[in-house]
PDB file of N, CA and C in Angstrom:
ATOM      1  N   UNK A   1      56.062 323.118  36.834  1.00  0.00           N
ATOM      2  CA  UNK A   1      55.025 322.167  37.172  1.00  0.00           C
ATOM      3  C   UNK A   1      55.537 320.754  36.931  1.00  0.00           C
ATOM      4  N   UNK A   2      55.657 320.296  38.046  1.00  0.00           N
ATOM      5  CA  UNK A   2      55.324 318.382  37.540  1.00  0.00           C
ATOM      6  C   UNK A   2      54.137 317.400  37.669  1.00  0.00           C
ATOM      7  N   UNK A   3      54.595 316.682  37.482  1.00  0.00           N
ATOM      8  CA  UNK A   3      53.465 315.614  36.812  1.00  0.00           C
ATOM      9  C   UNK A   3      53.531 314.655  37.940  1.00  0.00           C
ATOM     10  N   UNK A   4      52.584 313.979  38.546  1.00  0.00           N
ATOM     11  CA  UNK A   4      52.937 312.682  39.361  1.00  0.00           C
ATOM     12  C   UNK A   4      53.379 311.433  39.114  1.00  0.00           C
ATOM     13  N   UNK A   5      53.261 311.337  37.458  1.00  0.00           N
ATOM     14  CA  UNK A   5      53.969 310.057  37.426  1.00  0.00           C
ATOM     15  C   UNK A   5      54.895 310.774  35.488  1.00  0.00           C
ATOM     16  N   UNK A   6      55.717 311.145  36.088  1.00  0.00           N
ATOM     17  CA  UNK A   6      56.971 311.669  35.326  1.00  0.00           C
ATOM     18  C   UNK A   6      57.401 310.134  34.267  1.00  0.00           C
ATOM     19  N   UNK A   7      57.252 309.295  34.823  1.00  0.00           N
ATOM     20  CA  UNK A   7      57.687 307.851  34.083  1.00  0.00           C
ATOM     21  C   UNK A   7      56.642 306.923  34.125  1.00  0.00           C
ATOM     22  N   UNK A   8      56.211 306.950  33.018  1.00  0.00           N
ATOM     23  CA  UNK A   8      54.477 306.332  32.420  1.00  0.00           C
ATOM     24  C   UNK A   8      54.788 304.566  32.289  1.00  0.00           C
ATOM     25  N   UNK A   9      55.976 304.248  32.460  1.00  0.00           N
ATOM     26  CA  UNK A   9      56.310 302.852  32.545  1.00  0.00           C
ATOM     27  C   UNK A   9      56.500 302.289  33.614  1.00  0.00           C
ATOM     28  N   UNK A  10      56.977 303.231  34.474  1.00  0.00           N
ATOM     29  CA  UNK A  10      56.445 302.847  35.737  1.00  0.00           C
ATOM     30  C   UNK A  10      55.468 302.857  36.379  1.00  0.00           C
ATOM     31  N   UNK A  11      54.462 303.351  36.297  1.00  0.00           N
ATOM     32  CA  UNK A  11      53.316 303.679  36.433  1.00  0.00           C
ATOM     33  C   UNK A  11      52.241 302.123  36.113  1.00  0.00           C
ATOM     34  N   UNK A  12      52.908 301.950  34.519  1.00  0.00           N
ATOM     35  CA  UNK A  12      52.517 300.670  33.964  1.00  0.00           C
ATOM     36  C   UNK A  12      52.705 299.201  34.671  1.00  0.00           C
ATOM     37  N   UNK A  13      53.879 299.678  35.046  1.00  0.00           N
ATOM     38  CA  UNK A  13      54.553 298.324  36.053  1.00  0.00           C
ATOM     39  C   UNK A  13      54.295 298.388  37.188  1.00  0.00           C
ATOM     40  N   UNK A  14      53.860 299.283  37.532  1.00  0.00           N
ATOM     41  CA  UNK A  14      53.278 298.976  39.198  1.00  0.00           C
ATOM     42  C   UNK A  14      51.798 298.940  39.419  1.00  0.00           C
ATOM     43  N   UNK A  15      50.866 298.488  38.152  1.00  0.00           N
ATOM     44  CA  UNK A  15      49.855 298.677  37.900  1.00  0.00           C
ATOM     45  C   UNK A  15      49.792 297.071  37.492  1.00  0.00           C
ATOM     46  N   UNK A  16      50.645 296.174  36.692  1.00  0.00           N
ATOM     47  CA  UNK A  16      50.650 295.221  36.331  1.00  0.00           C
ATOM     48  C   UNK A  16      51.113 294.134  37.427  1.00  0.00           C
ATOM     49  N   UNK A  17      52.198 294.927  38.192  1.00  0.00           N
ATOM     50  CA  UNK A  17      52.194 294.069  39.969  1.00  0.00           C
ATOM     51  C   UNK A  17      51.281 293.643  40.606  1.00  0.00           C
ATOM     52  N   UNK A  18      50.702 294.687  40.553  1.00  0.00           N
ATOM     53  CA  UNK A  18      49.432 295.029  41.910  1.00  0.00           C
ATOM     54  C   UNK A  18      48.508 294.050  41.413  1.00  0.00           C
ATOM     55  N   UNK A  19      47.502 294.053  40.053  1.00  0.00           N
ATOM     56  CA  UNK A  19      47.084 293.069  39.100  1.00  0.00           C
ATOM     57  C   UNK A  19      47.904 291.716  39.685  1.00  0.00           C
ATOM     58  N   UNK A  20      48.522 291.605  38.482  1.00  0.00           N
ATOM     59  CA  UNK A  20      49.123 290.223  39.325  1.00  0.00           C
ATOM     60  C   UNK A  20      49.291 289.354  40.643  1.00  0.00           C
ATOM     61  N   UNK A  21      49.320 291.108  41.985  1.00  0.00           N
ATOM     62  CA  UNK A  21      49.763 290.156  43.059  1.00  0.00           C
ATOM     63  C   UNK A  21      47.816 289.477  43.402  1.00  0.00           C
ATOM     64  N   UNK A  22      46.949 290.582  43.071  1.00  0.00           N
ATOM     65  CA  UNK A  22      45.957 290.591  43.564  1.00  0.00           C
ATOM     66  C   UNK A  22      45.202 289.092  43.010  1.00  0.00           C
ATOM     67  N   UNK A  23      45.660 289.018  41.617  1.00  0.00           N
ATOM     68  CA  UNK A  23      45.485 287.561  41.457  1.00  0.00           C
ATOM     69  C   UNK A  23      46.058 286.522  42.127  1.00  0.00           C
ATOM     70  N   UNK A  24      47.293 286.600  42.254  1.00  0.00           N
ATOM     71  CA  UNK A  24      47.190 285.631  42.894  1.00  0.00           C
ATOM     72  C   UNK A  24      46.486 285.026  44.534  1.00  0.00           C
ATOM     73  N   UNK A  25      46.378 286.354  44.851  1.00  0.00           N
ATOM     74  CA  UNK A  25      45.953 286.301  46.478  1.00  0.00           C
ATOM     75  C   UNK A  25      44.450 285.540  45.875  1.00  0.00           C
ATOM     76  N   UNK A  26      44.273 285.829  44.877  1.00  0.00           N
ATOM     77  CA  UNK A  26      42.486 285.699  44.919  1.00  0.00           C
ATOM     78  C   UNK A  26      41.320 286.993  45.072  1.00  0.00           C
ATOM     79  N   UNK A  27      42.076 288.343  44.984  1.00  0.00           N
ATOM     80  CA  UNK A  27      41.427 289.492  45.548  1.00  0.00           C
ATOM     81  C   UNK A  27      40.679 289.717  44.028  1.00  0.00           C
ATOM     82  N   UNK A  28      39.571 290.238  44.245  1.00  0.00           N
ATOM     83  CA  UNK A  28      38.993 290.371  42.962  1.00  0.00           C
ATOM     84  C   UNK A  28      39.155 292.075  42.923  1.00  0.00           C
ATOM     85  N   UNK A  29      39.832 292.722  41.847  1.00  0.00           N
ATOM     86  CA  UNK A  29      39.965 294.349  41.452  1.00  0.00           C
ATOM     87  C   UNK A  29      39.171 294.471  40.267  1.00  0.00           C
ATOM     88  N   UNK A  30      37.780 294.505  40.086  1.00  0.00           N
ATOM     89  CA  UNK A  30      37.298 294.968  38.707  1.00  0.00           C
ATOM     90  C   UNK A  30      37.569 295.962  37.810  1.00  0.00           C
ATOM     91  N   UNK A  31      37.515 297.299  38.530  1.00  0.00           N
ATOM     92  CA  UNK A  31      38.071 298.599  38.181  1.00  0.00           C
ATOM     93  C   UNK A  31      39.594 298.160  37.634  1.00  0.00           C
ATOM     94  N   UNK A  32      40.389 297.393  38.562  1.00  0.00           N
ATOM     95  CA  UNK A  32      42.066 297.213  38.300  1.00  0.00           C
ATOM     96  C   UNK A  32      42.187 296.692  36.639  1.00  0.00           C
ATOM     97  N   UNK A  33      41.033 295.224  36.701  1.00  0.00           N
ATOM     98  CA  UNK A  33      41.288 294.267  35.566  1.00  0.00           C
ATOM     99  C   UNK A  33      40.138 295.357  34.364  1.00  0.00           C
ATOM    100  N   UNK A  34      39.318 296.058  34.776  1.00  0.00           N
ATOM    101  CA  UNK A  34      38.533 296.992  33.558  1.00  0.00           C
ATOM    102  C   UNK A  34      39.910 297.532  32.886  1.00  0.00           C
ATOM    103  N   UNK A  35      41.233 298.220  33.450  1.00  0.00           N
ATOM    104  CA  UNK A  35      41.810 299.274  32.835  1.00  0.00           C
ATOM    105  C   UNK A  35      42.875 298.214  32.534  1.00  0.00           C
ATOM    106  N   UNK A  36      43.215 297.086  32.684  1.00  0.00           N
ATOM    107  CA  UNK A  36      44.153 296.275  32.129  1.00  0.00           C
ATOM    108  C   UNK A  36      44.524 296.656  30.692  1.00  0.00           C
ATOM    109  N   UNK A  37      43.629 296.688  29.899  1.00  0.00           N
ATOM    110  CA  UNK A  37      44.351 297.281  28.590  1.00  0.00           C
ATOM    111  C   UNK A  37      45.451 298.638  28.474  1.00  0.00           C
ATOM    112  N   UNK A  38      45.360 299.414  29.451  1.00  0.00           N
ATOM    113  CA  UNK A  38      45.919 300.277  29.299  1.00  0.00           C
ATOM    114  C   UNK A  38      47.093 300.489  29.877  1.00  0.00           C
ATOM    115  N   UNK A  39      47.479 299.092  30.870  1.00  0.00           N
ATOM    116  CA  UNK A  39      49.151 299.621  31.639  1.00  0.00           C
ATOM    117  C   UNK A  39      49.452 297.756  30.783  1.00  0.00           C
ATOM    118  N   UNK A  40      48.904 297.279  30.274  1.00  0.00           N
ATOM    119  CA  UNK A  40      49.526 296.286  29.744  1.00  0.00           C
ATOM    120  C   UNK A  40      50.216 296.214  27.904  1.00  0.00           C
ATOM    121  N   UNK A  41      50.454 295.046  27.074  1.00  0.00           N
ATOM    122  CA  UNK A  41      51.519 295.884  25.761  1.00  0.00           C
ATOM    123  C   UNK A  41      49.361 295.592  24.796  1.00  0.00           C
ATOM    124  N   UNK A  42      48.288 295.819  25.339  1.00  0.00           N
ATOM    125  CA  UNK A  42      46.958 295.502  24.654  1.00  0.00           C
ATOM    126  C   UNK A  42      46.391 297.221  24.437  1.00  0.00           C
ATOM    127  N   UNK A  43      47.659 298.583  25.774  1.00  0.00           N
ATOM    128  CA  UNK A  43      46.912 299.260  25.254  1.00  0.00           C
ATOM    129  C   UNK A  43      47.638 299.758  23.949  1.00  0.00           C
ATOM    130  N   UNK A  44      48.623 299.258  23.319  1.00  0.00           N
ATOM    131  CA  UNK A  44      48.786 299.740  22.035  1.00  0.00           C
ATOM    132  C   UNK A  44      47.934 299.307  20.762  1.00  0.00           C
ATOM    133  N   UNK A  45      47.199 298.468  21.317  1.00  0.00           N
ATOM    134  CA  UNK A  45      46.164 298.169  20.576  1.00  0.00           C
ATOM    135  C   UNK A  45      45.106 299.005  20.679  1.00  0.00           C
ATOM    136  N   UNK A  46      44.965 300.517  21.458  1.00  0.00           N
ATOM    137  CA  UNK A  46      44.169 301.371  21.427  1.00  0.00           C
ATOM    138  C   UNK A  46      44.325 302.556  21.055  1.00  0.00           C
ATOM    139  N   UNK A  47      45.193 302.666  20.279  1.00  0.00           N
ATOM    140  CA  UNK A  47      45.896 303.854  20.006  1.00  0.00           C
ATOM    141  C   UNK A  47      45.394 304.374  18.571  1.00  0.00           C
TER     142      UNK A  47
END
């Protein structure tokens, strides 16, 4: 069995792109910026 995201840092980083690009466009992602703690270094602050 595998997993779909085998590398959880990548996962993180293409989560923190997307965030980012969407800011800058101006696109508003609520859901995106709700889970920000968790692909950014704030979710080790949830652990």
């Amino acid at each position: 069995m595998t997993t779909a995201h085998a590398n959880p840092e990548e996962l993180r980083a293409i989560c923190r792109d997307t965030l980012a690009e969407a800011r800058r466009l101006g696109v508003k992602t609520p859901r995106l910026e709700a889970a920000e703690p968790y692909f950014t270094d704030g979710h080790l602050a949830l652990k």
